[in-house]
PDB file of N, CA and C in Angstrom:
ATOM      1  N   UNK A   1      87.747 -41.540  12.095  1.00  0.00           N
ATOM      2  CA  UNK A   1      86.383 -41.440  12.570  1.00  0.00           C
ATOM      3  C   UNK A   1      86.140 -42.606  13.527  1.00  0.00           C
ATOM      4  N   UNK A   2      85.413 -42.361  14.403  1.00  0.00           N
ATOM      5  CA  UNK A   2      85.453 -43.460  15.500  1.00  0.00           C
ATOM      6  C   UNK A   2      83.915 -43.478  15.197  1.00  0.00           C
ATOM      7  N   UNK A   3      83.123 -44.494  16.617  1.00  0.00           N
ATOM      8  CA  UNK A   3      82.230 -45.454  16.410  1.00  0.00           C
ATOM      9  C   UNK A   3      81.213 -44.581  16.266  1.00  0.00           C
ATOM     10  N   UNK A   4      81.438 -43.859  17.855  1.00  0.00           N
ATOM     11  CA  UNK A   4      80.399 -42.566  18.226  1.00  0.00           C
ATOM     12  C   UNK A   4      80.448 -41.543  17.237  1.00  0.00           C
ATOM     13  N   UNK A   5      81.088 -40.821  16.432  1.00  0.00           N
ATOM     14  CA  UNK A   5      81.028 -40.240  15.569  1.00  0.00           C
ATOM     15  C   UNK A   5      80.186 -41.016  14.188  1.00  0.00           C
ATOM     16  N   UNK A   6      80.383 -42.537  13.712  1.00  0.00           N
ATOM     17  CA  UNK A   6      79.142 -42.934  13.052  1.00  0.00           C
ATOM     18  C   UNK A   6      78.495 -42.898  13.563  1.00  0.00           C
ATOM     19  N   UNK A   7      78.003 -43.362  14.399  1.00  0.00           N
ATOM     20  CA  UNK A   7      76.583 -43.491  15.230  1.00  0.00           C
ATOM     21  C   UNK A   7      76.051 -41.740  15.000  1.00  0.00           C
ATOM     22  N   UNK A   8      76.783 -40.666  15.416  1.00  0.00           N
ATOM     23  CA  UNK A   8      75.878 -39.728  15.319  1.00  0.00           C
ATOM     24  C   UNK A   8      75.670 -39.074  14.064  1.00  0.00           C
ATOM     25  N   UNK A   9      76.417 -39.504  12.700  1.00  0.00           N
ATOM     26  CA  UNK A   9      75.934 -38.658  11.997  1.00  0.00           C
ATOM     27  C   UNK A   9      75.105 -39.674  11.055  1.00  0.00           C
ATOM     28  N   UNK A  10      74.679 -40.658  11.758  1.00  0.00           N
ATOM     29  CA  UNK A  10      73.192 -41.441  10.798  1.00  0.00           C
ATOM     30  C   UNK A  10      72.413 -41.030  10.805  1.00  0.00           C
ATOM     31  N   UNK A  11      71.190 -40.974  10.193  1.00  0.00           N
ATOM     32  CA  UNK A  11      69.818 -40.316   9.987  1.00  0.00           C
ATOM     33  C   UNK A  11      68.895 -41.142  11.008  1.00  0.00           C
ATOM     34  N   UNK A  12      67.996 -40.767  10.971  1.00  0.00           N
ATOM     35  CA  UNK A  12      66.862 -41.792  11.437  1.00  0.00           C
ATOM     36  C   UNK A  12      66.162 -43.064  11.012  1.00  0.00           C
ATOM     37  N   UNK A  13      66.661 -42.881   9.381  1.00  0.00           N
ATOM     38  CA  UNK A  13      66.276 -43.783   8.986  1.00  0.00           C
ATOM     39  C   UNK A  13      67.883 -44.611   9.052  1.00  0.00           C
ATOM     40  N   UNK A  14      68.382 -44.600   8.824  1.00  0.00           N
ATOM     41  CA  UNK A  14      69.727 -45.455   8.863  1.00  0.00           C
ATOM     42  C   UNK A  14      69.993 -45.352   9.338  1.00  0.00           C
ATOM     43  N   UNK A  15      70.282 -47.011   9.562  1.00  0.00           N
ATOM     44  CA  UNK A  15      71.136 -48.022  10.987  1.00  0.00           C
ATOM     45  C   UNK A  15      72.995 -47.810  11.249  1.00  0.00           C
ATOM     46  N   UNK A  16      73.168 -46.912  12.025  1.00  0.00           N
ATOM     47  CA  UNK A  16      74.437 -47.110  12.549  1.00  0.00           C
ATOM     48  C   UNK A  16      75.366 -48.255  12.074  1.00  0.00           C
ATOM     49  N   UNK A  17      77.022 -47.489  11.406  1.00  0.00           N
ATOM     50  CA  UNK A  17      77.783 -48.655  10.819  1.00  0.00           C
ATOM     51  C   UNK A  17      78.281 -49.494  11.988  1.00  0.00           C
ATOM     52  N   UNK A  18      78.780 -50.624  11.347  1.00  0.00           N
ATOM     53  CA  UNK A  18      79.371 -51.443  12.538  1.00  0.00           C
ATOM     54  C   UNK A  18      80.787 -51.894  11.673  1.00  0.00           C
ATOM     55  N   UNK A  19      81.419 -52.117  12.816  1.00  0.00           N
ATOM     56  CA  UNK A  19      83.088 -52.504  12.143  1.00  0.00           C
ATOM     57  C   UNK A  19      82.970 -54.068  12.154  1.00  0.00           C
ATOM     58  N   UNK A  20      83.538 -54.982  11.162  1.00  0.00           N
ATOM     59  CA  UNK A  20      83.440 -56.439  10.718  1.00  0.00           C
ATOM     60  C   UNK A  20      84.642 -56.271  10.058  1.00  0.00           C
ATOM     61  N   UNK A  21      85.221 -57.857  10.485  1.00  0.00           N
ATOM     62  CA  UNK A  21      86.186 -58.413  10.276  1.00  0.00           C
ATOM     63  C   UNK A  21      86.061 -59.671   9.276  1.00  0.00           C
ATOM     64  N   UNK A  22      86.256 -59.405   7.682  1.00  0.00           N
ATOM     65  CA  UNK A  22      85.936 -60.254   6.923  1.00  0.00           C
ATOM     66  C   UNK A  22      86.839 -60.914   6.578  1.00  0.00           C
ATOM     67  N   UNK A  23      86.941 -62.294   6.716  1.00  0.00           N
ATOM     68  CA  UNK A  23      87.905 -63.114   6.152  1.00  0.00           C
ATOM     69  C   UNK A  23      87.553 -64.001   5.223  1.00  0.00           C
ATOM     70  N   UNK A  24      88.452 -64.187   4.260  1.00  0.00           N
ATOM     71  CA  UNK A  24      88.633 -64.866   3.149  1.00  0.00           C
ATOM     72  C   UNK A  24      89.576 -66.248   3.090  1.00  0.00           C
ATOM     73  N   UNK A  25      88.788 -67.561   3.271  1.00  0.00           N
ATOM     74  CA  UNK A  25      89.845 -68.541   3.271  1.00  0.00           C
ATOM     75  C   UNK A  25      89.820 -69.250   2.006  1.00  0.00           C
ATOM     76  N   UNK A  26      91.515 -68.862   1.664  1.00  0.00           N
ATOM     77  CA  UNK A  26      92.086 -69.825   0.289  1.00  0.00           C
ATOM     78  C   UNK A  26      92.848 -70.834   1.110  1.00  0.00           C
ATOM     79  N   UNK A  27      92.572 -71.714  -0.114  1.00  0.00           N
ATOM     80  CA  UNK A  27      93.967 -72.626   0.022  1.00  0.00           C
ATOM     81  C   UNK A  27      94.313 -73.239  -0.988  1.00  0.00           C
ATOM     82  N   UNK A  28      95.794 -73.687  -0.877  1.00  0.00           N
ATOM     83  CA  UNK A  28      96.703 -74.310  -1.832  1.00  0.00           C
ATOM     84  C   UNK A  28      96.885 -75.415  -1.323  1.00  0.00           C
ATOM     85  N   UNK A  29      97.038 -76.155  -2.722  1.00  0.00           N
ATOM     86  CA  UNK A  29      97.690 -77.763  -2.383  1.00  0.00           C
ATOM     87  C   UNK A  29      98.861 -78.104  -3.139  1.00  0.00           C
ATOM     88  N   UNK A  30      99.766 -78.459  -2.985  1.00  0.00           N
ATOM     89  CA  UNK A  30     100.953 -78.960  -3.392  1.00  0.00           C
ATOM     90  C   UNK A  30     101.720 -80.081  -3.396  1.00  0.00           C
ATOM     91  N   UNK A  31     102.591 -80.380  -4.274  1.00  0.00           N
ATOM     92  CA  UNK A  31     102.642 -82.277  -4.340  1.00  0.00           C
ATOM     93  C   UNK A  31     104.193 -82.259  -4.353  1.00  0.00           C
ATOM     94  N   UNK A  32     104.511 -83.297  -3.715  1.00  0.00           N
ATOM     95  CA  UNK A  32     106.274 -83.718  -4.137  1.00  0.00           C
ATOM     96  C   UNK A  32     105.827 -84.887  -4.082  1.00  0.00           C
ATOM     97  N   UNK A  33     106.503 -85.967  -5.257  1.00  0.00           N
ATOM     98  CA  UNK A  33     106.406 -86.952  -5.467  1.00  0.00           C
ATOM     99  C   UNK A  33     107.475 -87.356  -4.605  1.00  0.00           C
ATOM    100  N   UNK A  34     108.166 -89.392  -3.737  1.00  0.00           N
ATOM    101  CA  UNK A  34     109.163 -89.609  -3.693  1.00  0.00           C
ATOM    102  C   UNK A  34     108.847 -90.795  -3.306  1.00  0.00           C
ATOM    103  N   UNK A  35     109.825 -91.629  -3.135  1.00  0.00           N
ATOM    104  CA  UNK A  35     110.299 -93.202  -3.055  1.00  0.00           C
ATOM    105  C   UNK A  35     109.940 -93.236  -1.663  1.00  0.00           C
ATOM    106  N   UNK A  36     108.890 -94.207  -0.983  1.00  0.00           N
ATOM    107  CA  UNK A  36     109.265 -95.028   0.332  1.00  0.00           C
ATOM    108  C   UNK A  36     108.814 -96.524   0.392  1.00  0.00           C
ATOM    109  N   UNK A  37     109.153 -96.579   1.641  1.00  0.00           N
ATOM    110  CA  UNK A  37     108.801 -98.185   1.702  1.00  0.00           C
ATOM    111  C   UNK A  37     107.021 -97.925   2.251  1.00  0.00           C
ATOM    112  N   UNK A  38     107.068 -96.645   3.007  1.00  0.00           N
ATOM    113  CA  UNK A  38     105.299 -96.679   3.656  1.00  0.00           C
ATOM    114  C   UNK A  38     104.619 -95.412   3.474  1.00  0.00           C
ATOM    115  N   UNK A  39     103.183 -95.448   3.551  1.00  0.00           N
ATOM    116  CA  UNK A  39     102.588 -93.910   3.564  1.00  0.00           C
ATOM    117  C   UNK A  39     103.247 -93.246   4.655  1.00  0.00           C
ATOM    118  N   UNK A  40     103.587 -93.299   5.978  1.00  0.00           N
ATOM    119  CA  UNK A  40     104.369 -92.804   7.110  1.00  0.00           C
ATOM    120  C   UNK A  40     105.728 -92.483   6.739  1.00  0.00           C
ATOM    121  N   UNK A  41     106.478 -93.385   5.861  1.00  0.00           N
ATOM    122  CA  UNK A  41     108.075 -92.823   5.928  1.00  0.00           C
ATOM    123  C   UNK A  41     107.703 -92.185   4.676  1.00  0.00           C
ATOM    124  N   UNK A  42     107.085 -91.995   3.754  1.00  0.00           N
ATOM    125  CA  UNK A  42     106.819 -90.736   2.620  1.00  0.00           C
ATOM    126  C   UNK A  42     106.463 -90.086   3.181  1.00  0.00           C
ATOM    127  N   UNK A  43     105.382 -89.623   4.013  1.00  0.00           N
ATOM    128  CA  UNK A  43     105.370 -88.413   4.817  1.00  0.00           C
ATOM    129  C   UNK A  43     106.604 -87.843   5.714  1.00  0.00           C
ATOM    130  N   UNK A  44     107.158 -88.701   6.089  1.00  0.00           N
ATOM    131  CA  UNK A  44     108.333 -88.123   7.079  1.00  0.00           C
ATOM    132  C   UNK A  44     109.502 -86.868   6.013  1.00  0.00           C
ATOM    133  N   UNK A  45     110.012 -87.768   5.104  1.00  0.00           N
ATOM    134  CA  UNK A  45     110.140 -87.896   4.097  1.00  0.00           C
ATOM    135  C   UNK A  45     109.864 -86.229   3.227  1.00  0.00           C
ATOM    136  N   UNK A  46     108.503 -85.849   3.105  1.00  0.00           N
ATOM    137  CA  UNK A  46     108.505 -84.953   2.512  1.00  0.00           C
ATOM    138  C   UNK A  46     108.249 -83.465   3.980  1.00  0.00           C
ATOM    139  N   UNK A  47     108.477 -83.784   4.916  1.00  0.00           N
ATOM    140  CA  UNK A  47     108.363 -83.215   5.860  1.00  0.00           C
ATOM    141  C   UNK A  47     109.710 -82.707   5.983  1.00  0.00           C
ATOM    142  N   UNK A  48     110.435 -83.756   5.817  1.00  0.00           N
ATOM    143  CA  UNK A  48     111.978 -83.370   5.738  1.00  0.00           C
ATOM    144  C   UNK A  48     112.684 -82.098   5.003  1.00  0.00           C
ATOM    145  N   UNK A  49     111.858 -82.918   3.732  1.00  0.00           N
ATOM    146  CA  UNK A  49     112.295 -82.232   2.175  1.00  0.00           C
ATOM    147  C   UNK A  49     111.177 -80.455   2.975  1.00  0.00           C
ATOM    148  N   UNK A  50     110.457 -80.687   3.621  1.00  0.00           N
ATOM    149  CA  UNK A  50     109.891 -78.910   3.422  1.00  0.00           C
ATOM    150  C   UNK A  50     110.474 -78.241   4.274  1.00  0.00           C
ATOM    151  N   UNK A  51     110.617 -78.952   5.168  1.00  0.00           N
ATOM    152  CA  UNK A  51     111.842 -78.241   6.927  1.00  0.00           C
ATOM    153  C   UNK A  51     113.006 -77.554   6.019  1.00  0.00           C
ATOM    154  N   UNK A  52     113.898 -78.951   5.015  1.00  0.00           N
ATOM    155  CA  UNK A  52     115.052 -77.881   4.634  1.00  0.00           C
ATOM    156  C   UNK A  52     114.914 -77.129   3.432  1.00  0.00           C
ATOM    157  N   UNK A  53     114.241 -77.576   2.429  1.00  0.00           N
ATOM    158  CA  UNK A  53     113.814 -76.315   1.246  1.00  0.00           C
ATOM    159  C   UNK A  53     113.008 -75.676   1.382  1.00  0.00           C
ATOM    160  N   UNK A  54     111.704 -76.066   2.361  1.00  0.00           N
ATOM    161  CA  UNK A  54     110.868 -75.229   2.048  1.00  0.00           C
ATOM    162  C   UNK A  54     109.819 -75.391   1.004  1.00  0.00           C
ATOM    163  N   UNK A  55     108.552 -74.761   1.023  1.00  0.00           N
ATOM    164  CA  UNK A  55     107.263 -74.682   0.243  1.00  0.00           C
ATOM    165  C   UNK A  55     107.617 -74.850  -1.211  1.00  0.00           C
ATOM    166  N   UNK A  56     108.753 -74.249  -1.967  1.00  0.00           N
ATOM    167  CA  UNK A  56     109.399 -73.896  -3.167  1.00  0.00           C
ATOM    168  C   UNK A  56     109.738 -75.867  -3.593  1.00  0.00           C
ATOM    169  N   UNK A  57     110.013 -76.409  -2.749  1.00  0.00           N
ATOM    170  CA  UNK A  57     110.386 -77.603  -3.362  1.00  0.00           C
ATOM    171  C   UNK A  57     109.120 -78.558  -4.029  1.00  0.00           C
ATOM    172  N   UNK A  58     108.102 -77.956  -3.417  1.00  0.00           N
ATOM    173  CA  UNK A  58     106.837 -78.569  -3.879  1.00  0.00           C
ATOM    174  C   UNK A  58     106.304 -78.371  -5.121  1.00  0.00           C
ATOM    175  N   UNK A  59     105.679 -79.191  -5.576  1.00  0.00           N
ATOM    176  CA  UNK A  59     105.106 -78.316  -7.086  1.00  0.00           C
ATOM    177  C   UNK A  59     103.425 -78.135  -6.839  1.00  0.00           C
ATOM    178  N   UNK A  60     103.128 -76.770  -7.805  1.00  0.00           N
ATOM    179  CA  UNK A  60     101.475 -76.817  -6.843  1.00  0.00           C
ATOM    180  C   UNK A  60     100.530 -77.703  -7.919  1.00  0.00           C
ATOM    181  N   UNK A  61      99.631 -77.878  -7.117  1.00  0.00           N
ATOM    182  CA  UNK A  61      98.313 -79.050  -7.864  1.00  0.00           C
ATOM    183  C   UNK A  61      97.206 -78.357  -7.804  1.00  0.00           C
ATOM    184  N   UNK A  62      96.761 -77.635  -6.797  1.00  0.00           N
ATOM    185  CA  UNK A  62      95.691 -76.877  -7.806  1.00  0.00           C
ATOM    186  C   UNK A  62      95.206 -76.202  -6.246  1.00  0.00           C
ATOM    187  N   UNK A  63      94.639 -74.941  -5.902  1.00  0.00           N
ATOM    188  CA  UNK A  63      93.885 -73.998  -5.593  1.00  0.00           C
ATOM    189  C   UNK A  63      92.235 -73.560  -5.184  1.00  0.00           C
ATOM    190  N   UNK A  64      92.225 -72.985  -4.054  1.00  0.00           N
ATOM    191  CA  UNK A  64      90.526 -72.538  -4.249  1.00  0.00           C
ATOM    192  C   UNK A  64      90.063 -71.926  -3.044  1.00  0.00           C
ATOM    193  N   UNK A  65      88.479 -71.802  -2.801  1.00  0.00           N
ATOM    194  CA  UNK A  65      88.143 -71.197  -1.453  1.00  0.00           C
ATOM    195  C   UNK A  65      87.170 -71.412  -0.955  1.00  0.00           C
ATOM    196  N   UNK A  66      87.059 -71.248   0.615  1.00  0.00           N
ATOM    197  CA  UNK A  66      86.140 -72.010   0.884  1.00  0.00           C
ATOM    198  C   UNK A  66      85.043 -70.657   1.615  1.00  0.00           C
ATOM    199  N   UNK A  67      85.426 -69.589   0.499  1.00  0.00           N
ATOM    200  CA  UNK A  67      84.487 -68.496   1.052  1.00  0.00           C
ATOM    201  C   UNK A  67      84.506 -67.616   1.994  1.00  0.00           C
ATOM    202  N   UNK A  68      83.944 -66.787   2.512  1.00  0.00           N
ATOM    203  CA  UNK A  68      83.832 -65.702   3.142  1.00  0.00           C
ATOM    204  C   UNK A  68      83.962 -65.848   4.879  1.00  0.00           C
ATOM    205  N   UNK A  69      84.328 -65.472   5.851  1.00  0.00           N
ATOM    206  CA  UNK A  69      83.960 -65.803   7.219  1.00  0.00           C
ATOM    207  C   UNK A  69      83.682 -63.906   7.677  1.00  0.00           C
ATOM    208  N   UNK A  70      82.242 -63.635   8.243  1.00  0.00           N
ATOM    209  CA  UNK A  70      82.482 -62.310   8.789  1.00  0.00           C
ATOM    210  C   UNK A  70      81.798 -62.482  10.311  1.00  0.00           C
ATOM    211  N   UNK A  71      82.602 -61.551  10.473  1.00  0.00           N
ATOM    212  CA  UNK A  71      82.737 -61.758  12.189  1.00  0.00           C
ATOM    213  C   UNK A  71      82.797 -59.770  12.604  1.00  0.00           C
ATOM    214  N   UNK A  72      81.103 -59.737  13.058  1.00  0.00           N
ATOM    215  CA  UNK A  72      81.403 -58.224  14.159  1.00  0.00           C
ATOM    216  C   UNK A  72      82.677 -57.775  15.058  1.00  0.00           C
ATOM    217  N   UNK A  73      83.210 -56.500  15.075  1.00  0.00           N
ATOM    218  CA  UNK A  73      84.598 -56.603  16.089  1.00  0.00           C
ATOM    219  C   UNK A  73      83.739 -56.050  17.028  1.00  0.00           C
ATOM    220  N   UNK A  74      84.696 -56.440  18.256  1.00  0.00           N
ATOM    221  CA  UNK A  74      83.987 -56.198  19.767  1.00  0.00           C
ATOM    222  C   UNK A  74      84.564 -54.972  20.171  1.00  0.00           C
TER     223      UNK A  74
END
């Protein structure tokens, strides 16, 4: 069913549908503990560790959302 086809079979009293693009943002946080000499070479560090293992090497810490985003499509 396309747009013009809602549009014509609304009543008079009801407002024509519209197409929306609803997004949902989660996010995760995740921790690897490790040894450095600085906050910079621990970051390097676990940047390393995610380049070659990957997300899986991390352990997760906890979850959530920051709600709804809706957006009309053009």
């Amino acid at each position: 069913m396309n747009d013009k086809t809602l549009a014509a079979t609304a009543t008079a009293d009801e407002k024509p549908l519209k197409s929306y693009r609803v997004k949902l943002y989660i996010w995760n946080i995740h921790e690897l503990f490790v040894d450095a000499p600085s906050e910079e070479d621990a970051e390097a560090q676990a940047r390393r560790t995610l380049d070659v293992y990957g997300p899986e090497a991390f352990a997760w810490h906890s979850s959530g959302d920051e709600g709804f985003l809706v957006e009309e499509r053009e």
